[in-house]
C-alpha atoms as a PDB file:
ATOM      1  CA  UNK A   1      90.215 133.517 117.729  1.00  0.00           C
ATOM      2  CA  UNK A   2      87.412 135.252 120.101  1.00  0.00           C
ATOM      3  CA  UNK A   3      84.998 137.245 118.516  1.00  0.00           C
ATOM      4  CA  UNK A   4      81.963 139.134 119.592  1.00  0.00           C
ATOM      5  CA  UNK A   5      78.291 138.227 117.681  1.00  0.00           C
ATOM      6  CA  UNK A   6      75.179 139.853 117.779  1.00  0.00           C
ATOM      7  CA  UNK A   7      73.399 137.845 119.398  1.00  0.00           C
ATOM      8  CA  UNK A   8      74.882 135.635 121.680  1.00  0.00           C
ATOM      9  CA  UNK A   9      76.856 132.058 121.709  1.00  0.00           C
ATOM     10  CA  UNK A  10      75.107 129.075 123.780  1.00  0.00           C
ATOM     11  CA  UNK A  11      76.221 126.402 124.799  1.00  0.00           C
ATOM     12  CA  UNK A  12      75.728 122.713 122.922  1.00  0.00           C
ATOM     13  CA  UNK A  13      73.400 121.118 125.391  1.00  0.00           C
ATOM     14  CA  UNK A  14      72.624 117.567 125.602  1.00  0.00           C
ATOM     15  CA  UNK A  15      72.987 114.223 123.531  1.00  0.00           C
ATOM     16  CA  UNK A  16      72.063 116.552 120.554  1.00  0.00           C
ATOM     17  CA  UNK A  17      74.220 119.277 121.298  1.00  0.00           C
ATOM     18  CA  UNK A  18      77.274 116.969 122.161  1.00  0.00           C
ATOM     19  CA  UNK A  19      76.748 115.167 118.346  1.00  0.00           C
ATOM     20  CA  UNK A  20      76.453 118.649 116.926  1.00  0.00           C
ATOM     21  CA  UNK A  21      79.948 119.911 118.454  1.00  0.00           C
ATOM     22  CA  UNK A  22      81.549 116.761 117.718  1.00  0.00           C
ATOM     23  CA  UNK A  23      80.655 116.518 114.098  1.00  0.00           C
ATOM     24  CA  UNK A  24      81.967 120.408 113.809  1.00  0.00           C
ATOM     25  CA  UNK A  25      85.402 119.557 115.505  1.00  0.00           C
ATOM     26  CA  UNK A  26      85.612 116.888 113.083  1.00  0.00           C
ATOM     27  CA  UNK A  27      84.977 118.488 110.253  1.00  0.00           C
ATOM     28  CA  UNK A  28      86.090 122.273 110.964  1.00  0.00           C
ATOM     29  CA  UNK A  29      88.609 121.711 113.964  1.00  0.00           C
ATOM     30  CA  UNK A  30      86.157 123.666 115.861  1.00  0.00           C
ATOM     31  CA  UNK A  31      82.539 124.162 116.557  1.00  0.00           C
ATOM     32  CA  UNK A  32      81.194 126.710 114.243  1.00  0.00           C
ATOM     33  CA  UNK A  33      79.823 129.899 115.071  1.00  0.00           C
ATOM     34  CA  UNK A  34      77.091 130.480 112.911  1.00  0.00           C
ATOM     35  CA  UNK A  35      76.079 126.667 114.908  1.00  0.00           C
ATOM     36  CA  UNK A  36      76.247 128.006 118.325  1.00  0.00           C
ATOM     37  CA  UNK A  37      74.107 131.344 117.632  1.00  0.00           C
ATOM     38  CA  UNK A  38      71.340 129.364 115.921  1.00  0.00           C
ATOM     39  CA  UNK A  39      71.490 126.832 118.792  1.00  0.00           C
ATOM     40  CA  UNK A  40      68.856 129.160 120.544  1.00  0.00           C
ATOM     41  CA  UNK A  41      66.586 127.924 117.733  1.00  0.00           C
ATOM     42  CA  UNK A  42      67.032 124.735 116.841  1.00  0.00           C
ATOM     43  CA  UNK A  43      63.914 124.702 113.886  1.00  0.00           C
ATOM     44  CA  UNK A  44      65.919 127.040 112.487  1.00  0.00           C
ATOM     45  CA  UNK A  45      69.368 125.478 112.846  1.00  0.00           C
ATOM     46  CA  UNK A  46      68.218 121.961 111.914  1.00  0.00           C
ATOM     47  CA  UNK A  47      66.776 124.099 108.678  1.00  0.00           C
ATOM     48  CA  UNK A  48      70.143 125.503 107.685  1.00  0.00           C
ATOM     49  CA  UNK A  49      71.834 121.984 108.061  1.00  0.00           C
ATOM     50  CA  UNK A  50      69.090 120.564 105.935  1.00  0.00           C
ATOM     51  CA  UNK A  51      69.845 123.167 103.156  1.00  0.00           C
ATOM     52  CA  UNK A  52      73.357 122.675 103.253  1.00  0.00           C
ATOM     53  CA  UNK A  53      73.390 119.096 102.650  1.00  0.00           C
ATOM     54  CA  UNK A  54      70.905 119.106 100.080  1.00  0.00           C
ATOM     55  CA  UNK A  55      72.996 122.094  98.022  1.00  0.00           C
ATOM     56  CA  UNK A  56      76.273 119.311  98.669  1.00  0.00           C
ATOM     57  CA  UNK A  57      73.894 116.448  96.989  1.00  0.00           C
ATOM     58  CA  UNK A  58      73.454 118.957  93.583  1.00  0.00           C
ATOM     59  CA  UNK A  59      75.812 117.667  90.651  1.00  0.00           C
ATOM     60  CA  UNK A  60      74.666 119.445  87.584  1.00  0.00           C
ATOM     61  CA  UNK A  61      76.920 122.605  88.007  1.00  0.00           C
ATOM     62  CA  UNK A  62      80.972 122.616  88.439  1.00  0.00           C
ATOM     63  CA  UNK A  63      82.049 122.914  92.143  1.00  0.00           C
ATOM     64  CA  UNK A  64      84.308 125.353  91.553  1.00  0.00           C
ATOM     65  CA  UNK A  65      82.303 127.971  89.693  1.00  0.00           C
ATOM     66  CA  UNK A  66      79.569 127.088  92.666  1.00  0.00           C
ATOM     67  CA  UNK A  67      82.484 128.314  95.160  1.00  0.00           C
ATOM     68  CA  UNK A  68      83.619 130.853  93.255  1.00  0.00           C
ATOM     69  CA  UNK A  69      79.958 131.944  93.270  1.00  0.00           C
ATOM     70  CA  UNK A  70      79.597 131.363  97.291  1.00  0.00           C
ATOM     71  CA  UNK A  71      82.900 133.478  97.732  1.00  0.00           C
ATOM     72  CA  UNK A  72      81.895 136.338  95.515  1.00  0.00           C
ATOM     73  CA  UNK A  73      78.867 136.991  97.014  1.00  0.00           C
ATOM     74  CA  UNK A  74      80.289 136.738 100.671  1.00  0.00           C
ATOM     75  CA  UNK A  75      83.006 139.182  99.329  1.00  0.00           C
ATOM     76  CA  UNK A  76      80.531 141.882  98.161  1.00  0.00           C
ATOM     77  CA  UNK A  77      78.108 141.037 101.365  1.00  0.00           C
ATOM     78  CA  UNK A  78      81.473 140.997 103.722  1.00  0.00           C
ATOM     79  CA  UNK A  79      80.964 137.538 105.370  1.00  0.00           C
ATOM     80  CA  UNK A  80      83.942 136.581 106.221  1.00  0.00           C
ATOM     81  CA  UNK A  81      82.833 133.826 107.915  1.00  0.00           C
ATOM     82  CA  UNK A  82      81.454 132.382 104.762  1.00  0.00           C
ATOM     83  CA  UNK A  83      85.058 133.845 102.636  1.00  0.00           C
ATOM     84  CA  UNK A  84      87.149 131.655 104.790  1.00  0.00           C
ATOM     85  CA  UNK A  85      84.825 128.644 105.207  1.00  0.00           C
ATOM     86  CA  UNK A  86      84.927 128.674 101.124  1.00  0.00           C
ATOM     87  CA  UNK A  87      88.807 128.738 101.119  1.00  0.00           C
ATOM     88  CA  UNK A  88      88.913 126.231 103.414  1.00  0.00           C
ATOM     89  CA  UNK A  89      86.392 123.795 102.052  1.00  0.00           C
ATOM     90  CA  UNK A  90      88.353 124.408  98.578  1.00  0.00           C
ATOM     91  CA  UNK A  91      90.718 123.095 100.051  1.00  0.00           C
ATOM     92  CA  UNK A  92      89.614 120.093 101.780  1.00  0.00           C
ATOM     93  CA  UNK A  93      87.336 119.484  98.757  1.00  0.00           C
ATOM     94  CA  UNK A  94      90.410 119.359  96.561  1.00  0.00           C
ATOM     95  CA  UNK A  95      89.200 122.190  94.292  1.00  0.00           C
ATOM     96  CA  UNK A  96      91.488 125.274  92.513  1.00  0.00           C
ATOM     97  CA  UNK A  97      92.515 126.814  95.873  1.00  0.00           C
ATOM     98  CA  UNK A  98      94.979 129.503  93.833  1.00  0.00           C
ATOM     99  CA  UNK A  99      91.652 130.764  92.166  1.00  0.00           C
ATOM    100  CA  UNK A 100      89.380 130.615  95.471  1.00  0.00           C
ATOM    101  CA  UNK A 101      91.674 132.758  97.066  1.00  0.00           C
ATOM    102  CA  UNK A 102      91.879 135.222  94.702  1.00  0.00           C
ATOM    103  CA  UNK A 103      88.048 136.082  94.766  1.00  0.00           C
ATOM    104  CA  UNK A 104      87.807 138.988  96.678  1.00  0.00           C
ATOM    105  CA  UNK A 105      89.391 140.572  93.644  1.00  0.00           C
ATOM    106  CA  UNK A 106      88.520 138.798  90.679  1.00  0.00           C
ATOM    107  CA  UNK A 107      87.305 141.361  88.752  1.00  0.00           C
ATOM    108  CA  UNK A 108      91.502 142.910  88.547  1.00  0.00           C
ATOM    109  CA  UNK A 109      92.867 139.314  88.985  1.00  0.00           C
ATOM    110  CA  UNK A 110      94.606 137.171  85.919  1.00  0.00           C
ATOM    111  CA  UNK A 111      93.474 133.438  86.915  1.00  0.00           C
ATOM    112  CA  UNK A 112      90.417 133.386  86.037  1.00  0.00           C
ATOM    113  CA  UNK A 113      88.325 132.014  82.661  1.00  0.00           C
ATOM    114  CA  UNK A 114      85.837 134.274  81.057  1.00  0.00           C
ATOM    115  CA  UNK A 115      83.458 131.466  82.589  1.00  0.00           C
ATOM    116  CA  UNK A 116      84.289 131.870  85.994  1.00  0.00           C
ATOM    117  CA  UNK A 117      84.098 135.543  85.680  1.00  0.00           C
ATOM    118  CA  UNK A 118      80.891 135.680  84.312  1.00  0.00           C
ATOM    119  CA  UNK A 119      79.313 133.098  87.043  1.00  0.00           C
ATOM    120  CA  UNK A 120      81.180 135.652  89.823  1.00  0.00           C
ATOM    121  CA  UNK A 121      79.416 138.123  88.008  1.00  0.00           C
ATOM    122  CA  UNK A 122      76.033 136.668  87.920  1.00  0.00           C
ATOM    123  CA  UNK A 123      76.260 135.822  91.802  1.00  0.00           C
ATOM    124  CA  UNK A 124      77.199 139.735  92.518  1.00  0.00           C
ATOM    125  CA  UNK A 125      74.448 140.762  90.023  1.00  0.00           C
ATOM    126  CA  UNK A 126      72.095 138.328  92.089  1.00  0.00           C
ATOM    127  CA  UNK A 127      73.254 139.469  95.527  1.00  0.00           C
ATOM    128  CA  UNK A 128      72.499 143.381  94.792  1.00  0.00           C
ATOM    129  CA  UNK A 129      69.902 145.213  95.763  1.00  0.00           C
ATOM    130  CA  UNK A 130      67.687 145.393  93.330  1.00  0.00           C
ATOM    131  CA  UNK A 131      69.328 142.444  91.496  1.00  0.00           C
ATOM    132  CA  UNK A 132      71.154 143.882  88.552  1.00  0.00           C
ATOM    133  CA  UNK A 133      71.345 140.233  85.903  1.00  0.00           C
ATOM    134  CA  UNK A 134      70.838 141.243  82.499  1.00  0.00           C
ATOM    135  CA  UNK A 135      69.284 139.012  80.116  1.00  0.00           C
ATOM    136  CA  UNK A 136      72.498 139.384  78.059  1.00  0.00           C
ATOM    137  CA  UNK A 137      74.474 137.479  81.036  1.00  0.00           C
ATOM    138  CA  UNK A 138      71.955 135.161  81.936  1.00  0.00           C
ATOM    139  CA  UNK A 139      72.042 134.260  78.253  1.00  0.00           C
ATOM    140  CA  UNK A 140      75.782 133.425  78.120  1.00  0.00           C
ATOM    141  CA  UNK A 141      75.469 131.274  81.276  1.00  0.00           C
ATOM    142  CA  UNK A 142      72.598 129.102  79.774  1.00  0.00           C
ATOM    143  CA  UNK A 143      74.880 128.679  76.528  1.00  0.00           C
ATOM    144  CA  UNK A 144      77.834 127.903  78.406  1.00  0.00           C
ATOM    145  CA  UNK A 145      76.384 126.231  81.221  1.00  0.00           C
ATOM    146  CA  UNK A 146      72.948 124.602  80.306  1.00  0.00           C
ATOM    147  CA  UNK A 147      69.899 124.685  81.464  1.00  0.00           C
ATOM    148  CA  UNK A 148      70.362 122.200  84.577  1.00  0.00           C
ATOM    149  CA  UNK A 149      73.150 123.605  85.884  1.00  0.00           C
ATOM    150  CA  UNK A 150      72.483 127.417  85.330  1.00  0.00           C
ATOM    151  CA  UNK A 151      69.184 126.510  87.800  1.00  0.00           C
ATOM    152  CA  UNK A 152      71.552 124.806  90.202  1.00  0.00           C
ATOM    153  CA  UNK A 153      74.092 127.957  89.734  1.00  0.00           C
ATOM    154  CA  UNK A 154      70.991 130.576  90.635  1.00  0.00           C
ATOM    155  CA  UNK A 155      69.932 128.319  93.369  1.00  0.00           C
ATOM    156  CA  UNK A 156      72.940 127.955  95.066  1.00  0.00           C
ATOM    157  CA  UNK A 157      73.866 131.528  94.386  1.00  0.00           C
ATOM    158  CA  UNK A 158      70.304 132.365  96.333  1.00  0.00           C
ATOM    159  CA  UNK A 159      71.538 129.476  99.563  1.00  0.00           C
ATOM    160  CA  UNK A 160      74.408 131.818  99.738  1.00  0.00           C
ATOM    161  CA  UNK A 161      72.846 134.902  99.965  1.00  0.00           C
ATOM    162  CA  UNK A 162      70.775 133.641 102.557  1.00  0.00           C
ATOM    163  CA  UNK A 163      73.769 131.991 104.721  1.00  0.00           C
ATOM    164  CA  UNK A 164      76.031 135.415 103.807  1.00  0.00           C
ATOM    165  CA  UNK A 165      73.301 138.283 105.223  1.00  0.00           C
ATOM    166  CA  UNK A 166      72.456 135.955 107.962  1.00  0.00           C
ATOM    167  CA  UNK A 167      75.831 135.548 109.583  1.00  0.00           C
ATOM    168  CA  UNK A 168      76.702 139.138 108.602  1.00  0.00           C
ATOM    169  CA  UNK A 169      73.272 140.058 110.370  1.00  0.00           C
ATOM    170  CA  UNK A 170      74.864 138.148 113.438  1.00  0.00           C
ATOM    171  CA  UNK A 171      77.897 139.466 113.260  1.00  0.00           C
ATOM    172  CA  UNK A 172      79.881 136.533 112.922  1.00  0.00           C
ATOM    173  CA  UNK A 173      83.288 137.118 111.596  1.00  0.00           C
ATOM    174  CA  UNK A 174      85.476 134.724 110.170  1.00  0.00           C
ATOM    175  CA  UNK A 175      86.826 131.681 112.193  1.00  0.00           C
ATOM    176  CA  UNK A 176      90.273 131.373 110.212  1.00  0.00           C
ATOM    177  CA  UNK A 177      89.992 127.613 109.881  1.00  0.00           C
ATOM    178  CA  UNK A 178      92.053 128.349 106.781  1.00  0.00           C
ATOM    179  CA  UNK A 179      94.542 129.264 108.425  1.00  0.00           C
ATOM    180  CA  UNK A 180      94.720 125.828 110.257  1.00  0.00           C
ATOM    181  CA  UNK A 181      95.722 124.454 106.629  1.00  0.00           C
ATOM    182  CA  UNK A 182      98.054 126.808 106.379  1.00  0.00           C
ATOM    183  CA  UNK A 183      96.968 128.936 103.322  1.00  0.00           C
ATOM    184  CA  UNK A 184      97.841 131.719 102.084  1.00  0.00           C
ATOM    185  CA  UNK A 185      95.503 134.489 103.319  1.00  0.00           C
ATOM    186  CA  UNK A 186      93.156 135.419 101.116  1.00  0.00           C
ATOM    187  CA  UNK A 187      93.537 138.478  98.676  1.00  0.00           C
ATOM    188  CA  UNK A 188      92.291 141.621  99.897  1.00  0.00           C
ATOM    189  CA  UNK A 189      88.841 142.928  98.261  1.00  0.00           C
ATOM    190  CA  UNK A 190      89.376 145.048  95.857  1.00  0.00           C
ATOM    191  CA  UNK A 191      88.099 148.834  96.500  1.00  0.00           C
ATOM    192  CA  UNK A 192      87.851 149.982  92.458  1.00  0.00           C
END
């Protein structure tokens, strides 16, 4: 898949670059987009890899309400870059991949826990603008969740936010690695 970004791809240079594009093959099948547009800036690249493998060192909250969390707010942003890197790191992660993929509409879909929907709607309620979390919700979260992992939960919900508008700023689009696993395709977004 070819797609156009914002601002534009460069080339992995050097003994850097080379480790960069090899470690993305390895792990994605390709190199990642989102990787060769911050190339340009490495303090900032370098920055976003540091983030995401601290977030992957955080245990106190379920990884599946953290994806589900990740997902909803790319759904309401529109990344879908970060949509179908969720799917397919479900996937390779070994989580609920029938529930990941039925995100973009969670709100009129059946699989879900009253759990799960309340953590997608804490992440939408985050991602708004102004951020719409009622005490009410935050309140079932911390009773259902705990302290620990309901700061891990906002946290992570905030990392995703940051990686969603930024690649949605770029205009990065999804990469389908899903599709190399061959998953279903995701369920459209629901419009209600």
């Amino acid at each position: 898949m070819t797609s156009t970004t914002r601002v534009p791809k460069a080339e992995l240079t050097g003994i850097y670059g080379a480790i960069v594009a090899r470690m993305s093959r390895k792990l994605l099948g390709d190199v990642a987009e989102p990787v060769q547009v911050a190339w340009h800036n490495r303090k900032v690249l370098n920055f976003s890899f540091t983030v995401g493998r601290k977030t992957q060192k955080w245990d106190q909250c379920d990884p599946n309400l953290k994806t589900f969390a990740h997902m909803a707010v790319a759904s309401l942003v529109g990344c879908g870059f970060c949509l179908d890197f969720g799917y397919f790191q479900a996937h390779n992660e070994g989580l609920d991949v029938a529930k990941a993929r039925e995100v973009p509409r969670w709100r009129e879909s059946d699989v879900f826990t009253p759990l799960e929907r309340d953590v997608m709607e804490y992440a939408e309620a985050m991602t708004q603008t102004p951020p719409t979390v009622t005490d009410e919700l935050s309140a079932g979260l911390l009773k259902a969740l705990g302290p620990a992992a309901l700061v891990e939960l906002t946290a992570y919900i905030a990392v995703a936010n940051l990686m969603t508008r930024t690649n949605t700023a770029f205009g990065i689009g999804s990469q389908e690695f899903s599709a190399s696993c061959d998953l279903q395709p995701l369920a459209g977004r629901s419009t209600a």
